[in-house]
PDB file of N, CA and C in Angstrom:
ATOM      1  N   UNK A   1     108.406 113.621 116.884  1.00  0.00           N
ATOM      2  CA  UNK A   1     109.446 113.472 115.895  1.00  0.00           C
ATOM      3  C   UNK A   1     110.609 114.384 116.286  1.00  0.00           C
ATOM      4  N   UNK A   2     111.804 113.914 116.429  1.00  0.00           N
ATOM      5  CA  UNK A   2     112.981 114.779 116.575  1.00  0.00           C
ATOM      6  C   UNK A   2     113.809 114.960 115.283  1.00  0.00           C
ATOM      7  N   UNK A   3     113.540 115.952 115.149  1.00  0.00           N
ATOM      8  CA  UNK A   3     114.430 116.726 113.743  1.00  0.00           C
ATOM      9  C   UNK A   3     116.111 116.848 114.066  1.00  0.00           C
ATOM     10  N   UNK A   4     116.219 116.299 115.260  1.00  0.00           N
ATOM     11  CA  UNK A   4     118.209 117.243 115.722  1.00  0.00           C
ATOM     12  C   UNK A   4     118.688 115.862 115.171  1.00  0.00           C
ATOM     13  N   UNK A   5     117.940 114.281 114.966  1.00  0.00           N
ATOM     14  CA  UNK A   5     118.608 113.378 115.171  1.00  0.00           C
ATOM     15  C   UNK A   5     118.160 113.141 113.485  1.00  0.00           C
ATOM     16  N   UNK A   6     119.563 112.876 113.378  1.00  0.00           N
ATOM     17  CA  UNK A   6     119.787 111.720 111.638  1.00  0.00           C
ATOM     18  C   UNK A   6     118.846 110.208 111.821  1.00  0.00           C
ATOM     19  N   UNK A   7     118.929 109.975 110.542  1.00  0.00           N
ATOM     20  CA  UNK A   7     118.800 108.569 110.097  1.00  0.00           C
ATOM     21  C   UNK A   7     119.596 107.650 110.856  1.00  0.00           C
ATOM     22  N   UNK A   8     120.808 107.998 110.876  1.00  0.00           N
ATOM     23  CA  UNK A   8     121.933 106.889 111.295  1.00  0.00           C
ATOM     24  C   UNK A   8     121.712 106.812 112.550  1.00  0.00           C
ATOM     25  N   UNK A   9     121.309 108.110 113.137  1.00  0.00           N
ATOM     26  CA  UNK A   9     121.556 108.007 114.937  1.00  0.00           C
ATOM     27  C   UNK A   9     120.310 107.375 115.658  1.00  0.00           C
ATOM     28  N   UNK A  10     119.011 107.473 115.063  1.00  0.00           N
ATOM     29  CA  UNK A  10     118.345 106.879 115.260  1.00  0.00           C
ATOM     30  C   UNK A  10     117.836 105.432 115.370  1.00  0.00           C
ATOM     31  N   UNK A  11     118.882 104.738 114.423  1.00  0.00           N
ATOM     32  CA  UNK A  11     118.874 103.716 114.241  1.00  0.00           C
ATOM     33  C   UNK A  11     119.835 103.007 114.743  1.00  0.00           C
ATOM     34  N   UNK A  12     120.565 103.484 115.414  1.00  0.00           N
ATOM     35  CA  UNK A  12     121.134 102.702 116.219  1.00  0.00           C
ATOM     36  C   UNK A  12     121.154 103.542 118.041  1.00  0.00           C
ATOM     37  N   UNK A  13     119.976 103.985 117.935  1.00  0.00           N
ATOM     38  CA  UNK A  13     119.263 104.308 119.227  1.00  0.00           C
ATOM     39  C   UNK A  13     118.443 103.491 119.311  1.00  0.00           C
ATOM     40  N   UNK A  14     117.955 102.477 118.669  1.00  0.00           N
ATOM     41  CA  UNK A  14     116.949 101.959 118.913  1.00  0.00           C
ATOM     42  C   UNK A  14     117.207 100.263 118.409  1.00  0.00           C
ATOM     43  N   UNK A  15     118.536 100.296 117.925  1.00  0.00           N
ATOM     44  CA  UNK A  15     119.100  99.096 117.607  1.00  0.00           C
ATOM     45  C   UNK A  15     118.925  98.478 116.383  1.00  0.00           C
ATOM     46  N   UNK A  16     118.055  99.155 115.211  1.00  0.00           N
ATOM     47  CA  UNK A  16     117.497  98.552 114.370  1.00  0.00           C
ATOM     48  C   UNK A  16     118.642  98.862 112.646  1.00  0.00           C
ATOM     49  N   UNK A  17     118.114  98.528 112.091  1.00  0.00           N
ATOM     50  CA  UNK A  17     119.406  98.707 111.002  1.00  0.00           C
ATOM     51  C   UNK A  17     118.103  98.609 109.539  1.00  0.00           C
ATOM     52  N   UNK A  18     118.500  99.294 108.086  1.00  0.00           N
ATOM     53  CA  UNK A  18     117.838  99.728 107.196  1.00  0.00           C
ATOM     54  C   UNK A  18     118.509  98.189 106.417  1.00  0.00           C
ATOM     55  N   UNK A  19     116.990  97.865 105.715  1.00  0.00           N
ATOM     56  CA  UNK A  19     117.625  96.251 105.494  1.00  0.00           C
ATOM     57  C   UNK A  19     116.901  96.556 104.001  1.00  0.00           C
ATOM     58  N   UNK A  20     116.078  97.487 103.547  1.00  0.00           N
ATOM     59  CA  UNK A  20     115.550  97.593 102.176  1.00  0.00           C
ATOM     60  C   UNK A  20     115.227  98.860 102.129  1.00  0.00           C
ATOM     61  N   UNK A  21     115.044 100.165 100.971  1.00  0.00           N
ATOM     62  CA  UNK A  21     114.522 101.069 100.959  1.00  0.00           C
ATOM     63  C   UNK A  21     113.789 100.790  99.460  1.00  0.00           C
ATOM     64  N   UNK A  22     113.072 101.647  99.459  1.00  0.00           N
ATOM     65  CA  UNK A  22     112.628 101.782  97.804  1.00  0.00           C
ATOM     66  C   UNK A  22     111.971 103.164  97.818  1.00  0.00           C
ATOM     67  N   UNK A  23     112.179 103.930  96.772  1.00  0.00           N
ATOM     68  CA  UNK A  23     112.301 104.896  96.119  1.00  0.00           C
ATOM     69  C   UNK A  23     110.490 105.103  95.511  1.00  0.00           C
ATOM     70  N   UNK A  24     109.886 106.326  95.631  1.00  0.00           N
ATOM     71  CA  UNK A  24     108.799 105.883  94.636  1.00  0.00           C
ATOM     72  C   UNK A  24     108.643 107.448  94.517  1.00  0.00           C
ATOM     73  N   UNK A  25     108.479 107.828  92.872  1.00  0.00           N
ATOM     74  CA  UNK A  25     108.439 109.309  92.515  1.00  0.00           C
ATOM     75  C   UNK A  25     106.689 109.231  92.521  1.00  0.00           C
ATOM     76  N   UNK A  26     105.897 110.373  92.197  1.00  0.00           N
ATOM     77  CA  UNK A  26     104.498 111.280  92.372  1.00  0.00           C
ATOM     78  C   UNK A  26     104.344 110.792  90.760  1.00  0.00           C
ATOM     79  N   UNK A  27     103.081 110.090  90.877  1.00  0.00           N
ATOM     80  CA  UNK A  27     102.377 109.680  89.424  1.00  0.00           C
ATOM     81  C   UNK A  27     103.464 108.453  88.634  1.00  0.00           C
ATOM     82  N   UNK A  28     104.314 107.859  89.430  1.00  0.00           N
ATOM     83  CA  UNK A  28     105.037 106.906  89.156  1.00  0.00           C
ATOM     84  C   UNK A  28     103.912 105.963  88.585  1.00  0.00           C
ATOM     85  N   UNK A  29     104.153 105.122  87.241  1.00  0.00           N
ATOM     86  CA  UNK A  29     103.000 103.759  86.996  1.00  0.00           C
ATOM     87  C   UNK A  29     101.674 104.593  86.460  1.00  0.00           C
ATOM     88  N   UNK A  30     101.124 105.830  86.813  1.00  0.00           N
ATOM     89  CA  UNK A  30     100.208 106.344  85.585  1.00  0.00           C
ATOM     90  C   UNK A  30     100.399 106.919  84.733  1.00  0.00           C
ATOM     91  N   UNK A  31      99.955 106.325  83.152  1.00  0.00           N
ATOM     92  CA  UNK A  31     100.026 106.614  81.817  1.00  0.00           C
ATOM     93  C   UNK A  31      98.856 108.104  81.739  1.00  0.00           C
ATOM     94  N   UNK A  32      99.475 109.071  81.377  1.00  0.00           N
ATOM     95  CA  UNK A  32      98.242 110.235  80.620  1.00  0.00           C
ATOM     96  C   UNK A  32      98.247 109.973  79.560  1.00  0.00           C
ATOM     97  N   UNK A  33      96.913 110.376  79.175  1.00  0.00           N
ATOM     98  CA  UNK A  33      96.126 109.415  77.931  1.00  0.00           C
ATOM     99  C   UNK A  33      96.710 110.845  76.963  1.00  0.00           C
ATOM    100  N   UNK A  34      96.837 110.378  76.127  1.00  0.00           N
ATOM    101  CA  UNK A  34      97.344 111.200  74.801  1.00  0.00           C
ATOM    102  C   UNK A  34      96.380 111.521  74.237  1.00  0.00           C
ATOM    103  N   UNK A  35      95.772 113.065  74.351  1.00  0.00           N
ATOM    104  CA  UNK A  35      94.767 113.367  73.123  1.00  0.00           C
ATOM    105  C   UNK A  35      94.845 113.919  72.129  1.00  0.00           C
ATOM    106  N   UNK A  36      94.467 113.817  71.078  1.00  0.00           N
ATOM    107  CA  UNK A  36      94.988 114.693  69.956  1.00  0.00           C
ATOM    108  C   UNK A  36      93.112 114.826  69.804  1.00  0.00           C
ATOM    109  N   UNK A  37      93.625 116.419  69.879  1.00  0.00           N
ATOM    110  CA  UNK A  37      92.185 117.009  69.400  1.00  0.00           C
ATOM    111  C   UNK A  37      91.604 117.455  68.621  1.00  0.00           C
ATOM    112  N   UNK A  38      92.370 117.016  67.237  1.00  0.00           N
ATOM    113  CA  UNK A  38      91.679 117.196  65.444  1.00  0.00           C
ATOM    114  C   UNK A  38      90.994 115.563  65.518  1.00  0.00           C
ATOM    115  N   UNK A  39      91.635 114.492  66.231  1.00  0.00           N
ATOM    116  CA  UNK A  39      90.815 113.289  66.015  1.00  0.00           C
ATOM    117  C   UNK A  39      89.761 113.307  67.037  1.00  0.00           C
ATOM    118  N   UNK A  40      90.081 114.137  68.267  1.00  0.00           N
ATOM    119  CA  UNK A  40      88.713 113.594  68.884  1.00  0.00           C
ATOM    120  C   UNK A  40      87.444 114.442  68.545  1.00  0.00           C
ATOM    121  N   UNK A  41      87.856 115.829  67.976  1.00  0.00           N
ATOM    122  CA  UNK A  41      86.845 116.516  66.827  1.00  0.00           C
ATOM    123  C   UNK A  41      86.370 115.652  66.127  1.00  0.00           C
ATOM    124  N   UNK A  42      87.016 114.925  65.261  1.00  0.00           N
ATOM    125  CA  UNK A  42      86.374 114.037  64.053  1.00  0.00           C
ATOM    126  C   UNK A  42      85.669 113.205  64.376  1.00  0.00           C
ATOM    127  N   UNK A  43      86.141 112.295  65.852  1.00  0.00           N
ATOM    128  CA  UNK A  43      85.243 110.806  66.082  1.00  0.00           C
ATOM    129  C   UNK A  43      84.145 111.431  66.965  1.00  0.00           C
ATOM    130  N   UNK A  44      83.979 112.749  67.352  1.00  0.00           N
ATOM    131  CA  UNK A  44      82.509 113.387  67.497  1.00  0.00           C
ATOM    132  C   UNK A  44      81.691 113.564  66.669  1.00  0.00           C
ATOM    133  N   UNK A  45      82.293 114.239  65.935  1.00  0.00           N
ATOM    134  CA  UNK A  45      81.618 114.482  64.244  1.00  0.00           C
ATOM    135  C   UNK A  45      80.968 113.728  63.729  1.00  0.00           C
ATOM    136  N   UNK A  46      82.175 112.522  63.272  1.00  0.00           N
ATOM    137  CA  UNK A  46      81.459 111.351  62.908  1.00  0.00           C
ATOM    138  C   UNK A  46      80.175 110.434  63.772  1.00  0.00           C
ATOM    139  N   UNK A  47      80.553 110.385  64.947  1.00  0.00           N
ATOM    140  CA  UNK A  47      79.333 110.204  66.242  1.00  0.00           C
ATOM    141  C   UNK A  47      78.238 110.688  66.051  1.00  0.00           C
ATOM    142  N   UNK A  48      78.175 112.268  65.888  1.00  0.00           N
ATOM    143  CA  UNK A  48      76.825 112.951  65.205  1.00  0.00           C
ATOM    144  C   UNK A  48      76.307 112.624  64.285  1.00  0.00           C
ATOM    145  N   UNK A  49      76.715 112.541  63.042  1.00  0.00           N
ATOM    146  CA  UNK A  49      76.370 112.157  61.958  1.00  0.00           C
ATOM    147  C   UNK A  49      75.678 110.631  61.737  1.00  0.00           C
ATOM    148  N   UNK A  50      76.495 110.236  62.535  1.00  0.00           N
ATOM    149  CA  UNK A  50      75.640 108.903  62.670  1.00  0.00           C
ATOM    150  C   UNK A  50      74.380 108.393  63.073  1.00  0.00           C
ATOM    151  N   UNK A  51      73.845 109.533  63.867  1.00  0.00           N
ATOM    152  CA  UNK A  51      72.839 109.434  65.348  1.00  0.00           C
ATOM    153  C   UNK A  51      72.211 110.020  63.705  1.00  0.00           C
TER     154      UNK A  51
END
């Protein structure tokens, strides 16, 4: 890998040209699950009680 050479220079060292890019951020598309932990106390609780 040569670090001295750009994007641009490379690509037209080699003749080729950037015809699409796309972008993609870290944890892009996964949902974190929302907990609220007075309800998941309770639907244990209630779980126990049941058994």
């Amino acid at each position: 890998m040569d670090d001295s050479k750009t994007v641009e220079a490379y690509l037209e060292s080699v003749n080729a040209s950037v015809v699409e890019f796309v972008r993609f951020e870290v944890g892009e598309g996964i949902e974190k699950a929302s907990n609220d932990f007075e309800s998941e106390v309770a639907a244990t609780m209630a779980a126990a009680l049941n058994n």
